[in-house]
Protein backbone atom coordinates (compact mmCIF):
# COMPACT_ATOMS: atom_id res chain seq x y z
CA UNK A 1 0.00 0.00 0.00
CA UNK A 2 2.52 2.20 0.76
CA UNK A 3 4.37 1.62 -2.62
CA UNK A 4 1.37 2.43 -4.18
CA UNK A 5 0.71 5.78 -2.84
CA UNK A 6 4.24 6.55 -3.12
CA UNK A 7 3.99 5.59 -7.02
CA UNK A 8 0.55 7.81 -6.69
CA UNK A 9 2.26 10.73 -5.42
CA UNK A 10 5.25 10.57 -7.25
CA UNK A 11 3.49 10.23 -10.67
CA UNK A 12 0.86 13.18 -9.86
CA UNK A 13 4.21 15.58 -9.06
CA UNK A 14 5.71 14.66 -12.41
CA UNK A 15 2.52 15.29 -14.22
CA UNK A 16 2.44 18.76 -11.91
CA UNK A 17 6.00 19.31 -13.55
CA UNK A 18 5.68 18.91 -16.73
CA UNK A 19 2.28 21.14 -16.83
CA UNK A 20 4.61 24.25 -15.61
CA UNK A 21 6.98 23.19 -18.65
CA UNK A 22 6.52 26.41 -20.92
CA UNK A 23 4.66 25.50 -24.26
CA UNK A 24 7.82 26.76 -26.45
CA UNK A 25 10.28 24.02 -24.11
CA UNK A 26 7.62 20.88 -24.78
CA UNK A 27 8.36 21.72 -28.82
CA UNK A 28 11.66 21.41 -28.55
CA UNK A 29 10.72 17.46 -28.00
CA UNK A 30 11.32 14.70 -25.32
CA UNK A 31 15.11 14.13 -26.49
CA UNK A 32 17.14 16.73 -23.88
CA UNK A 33 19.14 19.32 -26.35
CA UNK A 34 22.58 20.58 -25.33
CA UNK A 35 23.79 24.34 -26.06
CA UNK A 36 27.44 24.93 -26.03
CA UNK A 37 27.72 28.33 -24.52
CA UNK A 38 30.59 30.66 -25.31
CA UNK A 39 31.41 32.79 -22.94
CA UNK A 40 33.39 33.73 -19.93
CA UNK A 41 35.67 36.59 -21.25
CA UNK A 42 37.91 37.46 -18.25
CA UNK A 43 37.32 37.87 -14.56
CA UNK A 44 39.12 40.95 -13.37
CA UNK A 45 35.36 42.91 -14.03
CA UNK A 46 32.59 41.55 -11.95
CA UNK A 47 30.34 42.28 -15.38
CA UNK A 48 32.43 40.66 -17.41
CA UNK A 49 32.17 37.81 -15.04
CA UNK A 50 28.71 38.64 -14.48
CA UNK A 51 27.64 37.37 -18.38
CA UNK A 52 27.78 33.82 -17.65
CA UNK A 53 25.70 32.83 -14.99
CA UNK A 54 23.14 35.81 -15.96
CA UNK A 55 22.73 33.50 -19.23
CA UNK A 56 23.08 30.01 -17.55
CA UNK A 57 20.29 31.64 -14.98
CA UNK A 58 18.09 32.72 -18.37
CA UNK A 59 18.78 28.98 -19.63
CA UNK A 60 17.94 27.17 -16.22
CA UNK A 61 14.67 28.81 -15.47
CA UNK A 62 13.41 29.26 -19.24
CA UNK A 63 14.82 25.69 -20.93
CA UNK A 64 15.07 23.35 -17.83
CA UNK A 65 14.88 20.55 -20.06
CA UNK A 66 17.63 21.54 -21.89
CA UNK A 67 21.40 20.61 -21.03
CA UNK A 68 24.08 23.45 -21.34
CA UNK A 69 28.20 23.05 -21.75
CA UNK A 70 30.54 26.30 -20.97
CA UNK A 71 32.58 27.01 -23.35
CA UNK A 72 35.05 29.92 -21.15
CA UNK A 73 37.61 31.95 -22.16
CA UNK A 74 38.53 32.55 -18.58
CA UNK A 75 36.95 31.09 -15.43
CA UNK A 76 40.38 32.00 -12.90
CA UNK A 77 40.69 33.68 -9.82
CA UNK A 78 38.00 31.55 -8.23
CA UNK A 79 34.72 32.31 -10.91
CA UNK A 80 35.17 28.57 -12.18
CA UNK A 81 34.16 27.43 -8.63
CA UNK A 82 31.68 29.51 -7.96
CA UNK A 83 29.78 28.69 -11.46
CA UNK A 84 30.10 25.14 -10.38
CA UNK A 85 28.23 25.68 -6.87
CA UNK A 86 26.12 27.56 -8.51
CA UNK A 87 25.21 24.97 -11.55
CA UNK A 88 26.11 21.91 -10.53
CA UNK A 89 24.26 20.26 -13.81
CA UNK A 90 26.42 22.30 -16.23
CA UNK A 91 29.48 21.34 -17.14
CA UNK A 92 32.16 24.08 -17.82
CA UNK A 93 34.80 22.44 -21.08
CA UNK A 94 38.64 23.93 -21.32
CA UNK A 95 41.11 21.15 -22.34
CA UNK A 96 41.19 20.71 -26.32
CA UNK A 97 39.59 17.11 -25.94
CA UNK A 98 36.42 18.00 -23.79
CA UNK A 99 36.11 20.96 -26.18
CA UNK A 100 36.03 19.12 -29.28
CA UNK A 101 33.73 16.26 -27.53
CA UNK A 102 31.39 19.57 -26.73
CA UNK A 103 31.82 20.48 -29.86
CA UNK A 104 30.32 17.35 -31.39
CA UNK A 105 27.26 16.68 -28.82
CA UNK A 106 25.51 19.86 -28.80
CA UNK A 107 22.78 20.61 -31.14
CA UNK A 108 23.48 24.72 -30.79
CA UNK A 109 26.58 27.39 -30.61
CA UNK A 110 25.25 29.94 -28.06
CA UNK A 111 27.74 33.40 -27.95
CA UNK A 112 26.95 34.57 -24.27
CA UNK A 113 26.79 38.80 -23.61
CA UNK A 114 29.36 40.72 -24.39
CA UNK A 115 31.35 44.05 -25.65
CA UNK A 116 31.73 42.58 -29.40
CA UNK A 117 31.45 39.96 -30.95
CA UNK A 118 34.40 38.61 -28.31
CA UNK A 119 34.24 34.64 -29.54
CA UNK A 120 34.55 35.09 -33.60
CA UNK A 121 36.90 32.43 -33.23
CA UNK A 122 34.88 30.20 -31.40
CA UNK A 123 32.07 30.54 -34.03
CA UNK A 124 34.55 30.28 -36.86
CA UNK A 125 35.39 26.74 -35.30
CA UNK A 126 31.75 26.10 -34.74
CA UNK A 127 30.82 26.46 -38.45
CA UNK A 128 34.23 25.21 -39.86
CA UNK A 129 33.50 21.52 -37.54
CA UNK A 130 30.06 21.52 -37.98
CA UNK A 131 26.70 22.65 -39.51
CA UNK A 132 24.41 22.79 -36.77
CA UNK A 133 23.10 26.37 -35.54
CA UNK A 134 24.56 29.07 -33.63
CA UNK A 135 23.51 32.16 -32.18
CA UNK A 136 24.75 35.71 -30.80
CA UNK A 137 22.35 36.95 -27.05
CA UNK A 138 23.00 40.35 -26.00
CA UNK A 139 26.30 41.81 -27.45
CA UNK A 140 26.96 45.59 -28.50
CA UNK A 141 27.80 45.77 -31.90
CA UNK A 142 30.32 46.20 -33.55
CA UNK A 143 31.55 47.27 -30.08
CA UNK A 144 34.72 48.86 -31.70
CA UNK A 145 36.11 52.46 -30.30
CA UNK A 146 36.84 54.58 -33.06
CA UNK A 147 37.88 58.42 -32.27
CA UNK A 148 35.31 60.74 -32.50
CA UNK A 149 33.57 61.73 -36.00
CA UNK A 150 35.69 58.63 -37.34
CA UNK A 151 33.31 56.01 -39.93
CA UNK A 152 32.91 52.62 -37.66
CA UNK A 153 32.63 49.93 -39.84
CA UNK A 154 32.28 46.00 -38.71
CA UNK A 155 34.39 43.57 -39.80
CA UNK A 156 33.82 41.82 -43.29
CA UNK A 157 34.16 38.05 -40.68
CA UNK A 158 31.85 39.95 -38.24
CA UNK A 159 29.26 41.05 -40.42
CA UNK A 160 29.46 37.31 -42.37
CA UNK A 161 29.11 35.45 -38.73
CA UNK A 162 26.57 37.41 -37.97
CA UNK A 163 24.03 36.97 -41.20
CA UNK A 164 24.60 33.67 -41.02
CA UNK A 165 23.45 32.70 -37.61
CA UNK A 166 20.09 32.04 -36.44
CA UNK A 167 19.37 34.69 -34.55
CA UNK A 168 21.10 38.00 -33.25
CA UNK A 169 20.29 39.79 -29.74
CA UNK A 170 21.74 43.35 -29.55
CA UNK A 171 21.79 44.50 -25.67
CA UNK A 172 21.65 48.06 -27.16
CA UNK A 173 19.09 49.71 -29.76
CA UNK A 174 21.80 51.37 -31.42
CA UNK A 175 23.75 48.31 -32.38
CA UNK A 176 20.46 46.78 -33.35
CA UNK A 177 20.30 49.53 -36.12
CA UNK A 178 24.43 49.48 -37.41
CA UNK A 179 23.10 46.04 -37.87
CA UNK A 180 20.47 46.65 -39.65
CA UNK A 181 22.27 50.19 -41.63
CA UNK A 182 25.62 47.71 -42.24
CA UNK A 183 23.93 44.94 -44.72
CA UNK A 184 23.38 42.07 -41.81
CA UNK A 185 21.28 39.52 -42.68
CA UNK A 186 20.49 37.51 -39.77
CA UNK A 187 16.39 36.52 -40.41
CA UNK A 188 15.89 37.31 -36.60
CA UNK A 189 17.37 40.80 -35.23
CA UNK A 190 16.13 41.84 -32.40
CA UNK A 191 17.16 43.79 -29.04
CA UNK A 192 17.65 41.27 -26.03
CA UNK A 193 19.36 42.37 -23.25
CA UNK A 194 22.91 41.91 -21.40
CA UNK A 195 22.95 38.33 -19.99
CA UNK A 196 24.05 39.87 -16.52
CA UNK A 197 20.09 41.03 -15.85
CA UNK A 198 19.66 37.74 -14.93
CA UNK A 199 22.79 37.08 -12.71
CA UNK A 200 21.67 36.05 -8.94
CA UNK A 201 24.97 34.88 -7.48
CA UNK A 202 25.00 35.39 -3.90
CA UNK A 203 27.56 36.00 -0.65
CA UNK A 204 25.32 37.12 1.66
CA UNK A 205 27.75 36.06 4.87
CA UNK A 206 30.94 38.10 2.88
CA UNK A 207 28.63 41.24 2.25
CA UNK A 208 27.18 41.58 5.98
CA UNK A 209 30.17 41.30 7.45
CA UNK A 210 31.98 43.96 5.49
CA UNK A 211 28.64 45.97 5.99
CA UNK A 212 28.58 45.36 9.95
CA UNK A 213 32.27 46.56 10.06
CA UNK A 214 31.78 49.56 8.61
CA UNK A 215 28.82 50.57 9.85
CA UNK A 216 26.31 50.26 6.48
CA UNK A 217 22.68 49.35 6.99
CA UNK A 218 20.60 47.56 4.67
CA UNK A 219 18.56 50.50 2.97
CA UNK A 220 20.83 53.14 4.22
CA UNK A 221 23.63 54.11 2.09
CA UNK A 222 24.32 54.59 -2.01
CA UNK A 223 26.88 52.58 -3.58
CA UNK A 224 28.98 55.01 -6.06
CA UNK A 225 31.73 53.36 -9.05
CA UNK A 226 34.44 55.88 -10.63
CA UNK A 227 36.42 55.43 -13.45
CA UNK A 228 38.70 56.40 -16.43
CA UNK A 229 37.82 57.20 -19.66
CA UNK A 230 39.81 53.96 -20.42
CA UNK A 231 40.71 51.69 -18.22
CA UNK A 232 44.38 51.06 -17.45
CA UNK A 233 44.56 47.13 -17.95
CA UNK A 234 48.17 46.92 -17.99
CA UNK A 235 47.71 47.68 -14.19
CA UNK A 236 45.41 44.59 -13.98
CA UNK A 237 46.52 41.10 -13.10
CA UNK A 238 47.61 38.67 -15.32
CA UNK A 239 46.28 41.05 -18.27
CA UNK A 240 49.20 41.68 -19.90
CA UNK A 241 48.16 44.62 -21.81
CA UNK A 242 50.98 47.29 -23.20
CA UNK A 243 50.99 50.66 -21.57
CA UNK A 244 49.46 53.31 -23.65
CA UNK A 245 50.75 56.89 -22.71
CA UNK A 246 48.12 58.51 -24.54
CA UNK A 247 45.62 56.73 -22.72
CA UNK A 248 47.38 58.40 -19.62
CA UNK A 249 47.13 61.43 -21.00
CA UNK A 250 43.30 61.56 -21.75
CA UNK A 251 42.25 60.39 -18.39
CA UNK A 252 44.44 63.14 -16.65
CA UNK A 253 42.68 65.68 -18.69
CA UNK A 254 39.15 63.81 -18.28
CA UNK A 255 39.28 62.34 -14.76
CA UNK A 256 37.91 65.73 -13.08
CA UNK A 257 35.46 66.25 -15.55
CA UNK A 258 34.28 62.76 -15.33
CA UNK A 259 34.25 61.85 -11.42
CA UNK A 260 34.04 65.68 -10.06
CA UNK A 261 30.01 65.32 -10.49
CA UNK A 262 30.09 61.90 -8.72
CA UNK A 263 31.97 63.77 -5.71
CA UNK A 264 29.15 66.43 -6.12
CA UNK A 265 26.56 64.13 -5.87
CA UNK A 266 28.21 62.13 -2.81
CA UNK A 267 28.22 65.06 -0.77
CA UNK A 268 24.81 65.86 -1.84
CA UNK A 269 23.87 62.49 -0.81
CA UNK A 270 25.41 62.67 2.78
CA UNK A 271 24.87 66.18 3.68
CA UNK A 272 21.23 66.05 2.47
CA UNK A 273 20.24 62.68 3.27
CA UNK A 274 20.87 60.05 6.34
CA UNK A 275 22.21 57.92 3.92
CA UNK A 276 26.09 56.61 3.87
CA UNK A 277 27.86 55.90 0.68
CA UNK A 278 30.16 53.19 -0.54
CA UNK A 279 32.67 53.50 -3.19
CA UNK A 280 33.27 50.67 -4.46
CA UNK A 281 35.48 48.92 -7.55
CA UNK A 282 33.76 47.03 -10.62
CA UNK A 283 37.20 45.92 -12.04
CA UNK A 284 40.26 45.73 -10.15
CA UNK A 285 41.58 49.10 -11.41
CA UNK A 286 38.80 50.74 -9.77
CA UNK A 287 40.03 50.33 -6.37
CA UNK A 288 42.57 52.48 -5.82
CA UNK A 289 40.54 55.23 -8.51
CA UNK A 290 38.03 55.12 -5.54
CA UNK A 291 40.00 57.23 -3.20
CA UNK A 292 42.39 59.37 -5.34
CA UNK A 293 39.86 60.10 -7.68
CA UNK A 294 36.83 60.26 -5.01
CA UNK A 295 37.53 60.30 -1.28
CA UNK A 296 40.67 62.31 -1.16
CA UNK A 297 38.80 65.46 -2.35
CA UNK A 298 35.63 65.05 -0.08
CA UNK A 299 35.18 67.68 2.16
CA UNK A 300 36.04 65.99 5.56
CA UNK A 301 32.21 65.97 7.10
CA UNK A 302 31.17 64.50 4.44
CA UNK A 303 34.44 61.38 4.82
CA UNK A 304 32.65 60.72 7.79
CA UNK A 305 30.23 58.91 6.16
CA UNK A 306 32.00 57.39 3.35
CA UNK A 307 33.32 54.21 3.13
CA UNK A 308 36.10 53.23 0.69
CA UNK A 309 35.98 49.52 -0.26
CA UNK A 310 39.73 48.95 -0.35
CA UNK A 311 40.19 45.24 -2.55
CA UNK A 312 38.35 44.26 -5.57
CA UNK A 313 35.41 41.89 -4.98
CA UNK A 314 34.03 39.18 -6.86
CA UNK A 315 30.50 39.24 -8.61
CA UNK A 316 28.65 37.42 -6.08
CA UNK A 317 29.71 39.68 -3.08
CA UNK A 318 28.78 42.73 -4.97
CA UNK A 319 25.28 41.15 -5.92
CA UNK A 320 24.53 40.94 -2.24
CA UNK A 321 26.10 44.06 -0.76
CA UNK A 322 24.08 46.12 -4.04
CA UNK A 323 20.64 44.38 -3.32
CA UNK A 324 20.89 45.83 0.39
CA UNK A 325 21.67 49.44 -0.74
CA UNK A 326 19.24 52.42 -1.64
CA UNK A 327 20.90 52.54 -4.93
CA UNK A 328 23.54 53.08 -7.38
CA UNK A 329 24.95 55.79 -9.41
CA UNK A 330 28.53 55.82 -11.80
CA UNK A 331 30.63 55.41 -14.39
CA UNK A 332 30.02 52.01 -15.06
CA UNK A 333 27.73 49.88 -16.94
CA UNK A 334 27.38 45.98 -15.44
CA UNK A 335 26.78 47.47 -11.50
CA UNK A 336 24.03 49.04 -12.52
CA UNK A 337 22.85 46.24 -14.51
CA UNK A 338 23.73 43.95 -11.34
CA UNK A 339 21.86 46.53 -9.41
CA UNK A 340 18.23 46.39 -11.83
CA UNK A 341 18.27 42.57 -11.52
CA UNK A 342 17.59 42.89 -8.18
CA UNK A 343 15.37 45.99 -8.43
CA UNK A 344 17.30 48.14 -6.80
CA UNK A 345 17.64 51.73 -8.55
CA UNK A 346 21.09 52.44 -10.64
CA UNK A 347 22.30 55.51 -12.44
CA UNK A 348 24.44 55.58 -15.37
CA UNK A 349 27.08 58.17 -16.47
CA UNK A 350 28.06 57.14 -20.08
CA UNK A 351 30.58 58.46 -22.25
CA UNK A 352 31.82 58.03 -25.89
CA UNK A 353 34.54 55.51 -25.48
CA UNK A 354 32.64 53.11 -23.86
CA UNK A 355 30.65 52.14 -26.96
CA UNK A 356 26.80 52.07 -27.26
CA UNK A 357 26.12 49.51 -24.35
CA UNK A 358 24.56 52.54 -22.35
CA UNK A 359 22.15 53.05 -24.40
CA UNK A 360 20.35 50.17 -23.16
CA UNK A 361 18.73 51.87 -20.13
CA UNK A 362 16.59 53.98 -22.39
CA UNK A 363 15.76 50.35 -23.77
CA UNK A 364 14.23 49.63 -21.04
CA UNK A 365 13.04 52.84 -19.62
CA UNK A 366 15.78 54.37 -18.03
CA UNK A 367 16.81 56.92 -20.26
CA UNK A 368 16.09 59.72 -16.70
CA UNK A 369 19.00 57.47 -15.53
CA UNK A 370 21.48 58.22 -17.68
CA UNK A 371 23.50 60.77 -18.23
CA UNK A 372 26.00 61.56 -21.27
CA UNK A 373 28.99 62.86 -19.67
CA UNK A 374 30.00 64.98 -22.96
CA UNK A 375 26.66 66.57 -22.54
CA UNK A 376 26.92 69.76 -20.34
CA UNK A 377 23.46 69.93 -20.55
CA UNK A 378 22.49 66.67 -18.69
CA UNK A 379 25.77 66.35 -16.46
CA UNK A 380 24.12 69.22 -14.60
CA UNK A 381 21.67 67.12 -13.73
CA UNK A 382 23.21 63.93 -12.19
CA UNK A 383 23.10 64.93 -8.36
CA UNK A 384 19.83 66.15 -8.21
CA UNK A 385 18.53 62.86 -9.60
CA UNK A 386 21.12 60.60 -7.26
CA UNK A 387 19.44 62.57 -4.71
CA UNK A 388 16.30 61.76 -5.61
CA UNK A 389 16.72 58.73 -4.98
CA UNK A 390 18.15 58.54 -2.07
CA UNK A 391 15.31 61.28 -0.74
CA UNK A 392 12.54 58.94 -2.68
CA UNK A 393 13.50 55.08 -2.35
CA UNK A 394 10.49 53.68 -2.47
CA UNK A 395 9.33 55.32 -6.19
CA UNK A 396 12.86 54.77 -7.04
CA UNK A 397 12.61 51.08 -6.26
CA UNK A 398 9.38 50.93 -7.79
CA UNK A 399 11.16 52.15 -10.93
CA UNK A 400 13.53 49.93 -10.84
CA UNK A 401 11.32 47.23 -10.42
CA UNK A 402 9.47 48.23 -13.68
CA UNK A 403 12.53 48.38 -15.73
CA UNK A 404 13.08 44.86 -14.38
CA UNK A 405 9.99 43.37 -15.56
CA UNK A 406 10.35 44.47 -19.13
CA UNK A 407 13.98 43.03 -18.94
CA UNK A 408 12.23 39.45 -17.74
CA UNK A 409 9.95 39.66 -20.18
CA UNK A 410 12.37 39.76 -23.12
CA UNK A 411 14.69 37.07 -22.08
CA UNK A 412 11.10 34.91 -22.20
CA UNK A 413 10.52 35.88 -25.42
CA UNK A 414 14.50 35.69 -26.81
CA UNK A 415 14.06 31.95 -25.17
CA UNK A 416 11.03 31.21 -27.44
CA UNK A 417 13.03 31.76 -30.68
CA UNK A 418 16.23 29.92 -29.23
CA UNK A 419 14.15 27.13 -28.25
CA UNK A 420 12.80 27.34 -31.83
CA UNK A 421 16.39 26.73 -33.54
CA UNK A 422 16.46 23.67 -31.22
């Protein structure tokens, strides 16, 4: 009898299951599909790392059903562990033979978010080993920096990857339409956001301690991100990158221009407000930016309440020290992206040599939370909109949380056409 009711019980939850299997997963069909994801670009930027599991947390909740193999480019410094406690069912690929075995069982290519097109060469192998699908989710294209009032033009292998895969999801608007202006021929072109929406990796016991040592309460402080115009990766590492004096140059001249309205609005914040703020890195360059470029000109009352964050941080710390603040406002893009996953409020300060990714907040209606910093116009208008916030959390959250749900509802719908190419 007991057998029986167990059988009973165990066959009515299975039947429960596969009722709350979206329509668009049962037509895939009853054989489980694999999607080799590419992704993974490198790990010394929290968005950067951020890509991955925001897609493998898209994949998991919209194509259960389906299996999923992680094709990195880098998974060091610790992210390779933390995507394996995170999804345990999905394996992550890196010596030559597990690749090519990868390579040969899935039925799709996936190329994960990012700045470019980042894994041409991965898709080039793809196509040259096999001639099952592939497809690009949530890249700014052609993501190339060109100097001001130059012609940007994508890549003759670019554009021909591109038209030839399944589908194409720009995370900005504007590189929907180069797309579309530059001859690409994809049949589906549409905008779906940056993978990292999704991303829910969590160290809640790391983030309340650092909060409980300095003194931050959950609700009560703003989390604030400066930067260069470019960042300095030769001081990041294991990057390897050559110095670039002119880069050096350009940041002197900008850095004051750029970060002075960030200072502005931090002392707005503190003198104005009961909230604290946190400066705090999104690569590892960041760090020491934070107080030369930010706390060492605060006016001392104002220190008081500041708190520097003094080492980089991995993407799963961040998550759960953003979701407990009143918001975020900076010069960086994947925080605040970080920040609207969890529907907590983010402001972005964009500039021209960080491509057309910023664009994406007017995507999804955002556009009174971002700023062009080579616009006098609306730099003027950054701290009274930080403080805002920080005066007005709960519309701000409730923002926030709107800007959220239209983000959710596209990765549903992007997942509909992938699961379509299955």
């Amino acid at each position: 009898m007991t057998n029986r009711r167990s059988f009973i019980k165990e066959g009515a939850v299975a039947a429960l299951g596969a009722a709350l299997i979206p329509s668009w997963v049962k037509a895939i069909g009853t054989e489980r599909k694999t999607i080799l994801l590419c992704s993974s670009w490198q790990t010394f930027n929290i968005g950067d790392i951020a890509h991955t599991p925001g897609v493998l947390a898209i994949f998991e909740k919209q194509l259960p059903n389906v299996n999923v193999i992680l094709w990195p480019h880098d998974v060091a410094n610790g992210v390779k562990e933390i995507l394996e406690r995170r999804f345990p069912r999905y394996a992550i690929v890196q010596t030559e033979e597990a690749v090519a075995a990868a390579i040969k069982k899935a039925d799709m290519l996936v190329h994960g978010s990012g700045p470019s097109l980042v894994g041409r060469k991965n898709i080039v192998r793809w196509r040259k080993e096999t001639s099952k699908p592939y497809g690009i989710y949530g890249i700014t294209f052609p993501g190339i920096y060109a100097a001001k009032h130059e012609v940007i033009k994508a890549t003759p292998l670019d554009t021909e990857l591109v038209s030839n895969a399944a589908f194409a999801f720009f995370r900005d608007s504007v590189s929907l339409q180069f797309a579309k202006d530059n001859g690409i021929s994809c049949p589906v072109m549409e905008f779906g956001p940056d993978g990292t929406f999704a991303v829910d990796l969590h160290n809640d016991k790391a983030a309340l301690s650092f909060m409980k040592k300095h003194g931050l309460k959950e609700g009560e402080f703003m989390c604030c991100i400066p930067r260069y115009r470019f960042t300095e990766e030769w001081l990041a590492k294991g990057k390897n990158r050559p110095y670039r004096q002119d880069h050096v140059d350009y940041n002197n001249k900008m850095k004051d221009h750029d970060n002075g309205p960030l200072r502005e609005a931090i002392t707005a914040v503190v003198r104005k407000t009961k909230m604290k703020v946190l400066i705090c890195p999104e690569d590892e360059t960041h760090v020491a930016l934070g107080k030369s470029l930010l706390l060492d000109h605060l006016p001392e009352d104002v220190k008081k309440k500041v708190v520097w964050r003094d080492r980089y941080w991995l993407t799963d710390e961040a998550l759960s020290t953003y979701k407990r603040s009143a918001g975020l406002f900076g010069l960086e893009m994947h925080s605040p992206i970080i920040c609207i996953g969890q529907g907590v409020p983010a402001v972005v300060c964009r500039f021209y040599e960080q491509s057309t990714k910023g664009f994406m907040w007017k995507d999804i209606g955002l556009n009174d939370w971002l700023f062009d910093m080579d616009d006098p116009a609306q730099v003027k208008n950054i701290v009274p909109t930080v403080l805002s916030i920080a005066r007005n959390p709960k519309a701000a959250k409730a923002k926030a949380l709107k800007a959220r749900a239209y983000v959710q509802k596209r990765q549903k719908e992007t997942m509909q056409i992938l699961a379509k190419s299955l």
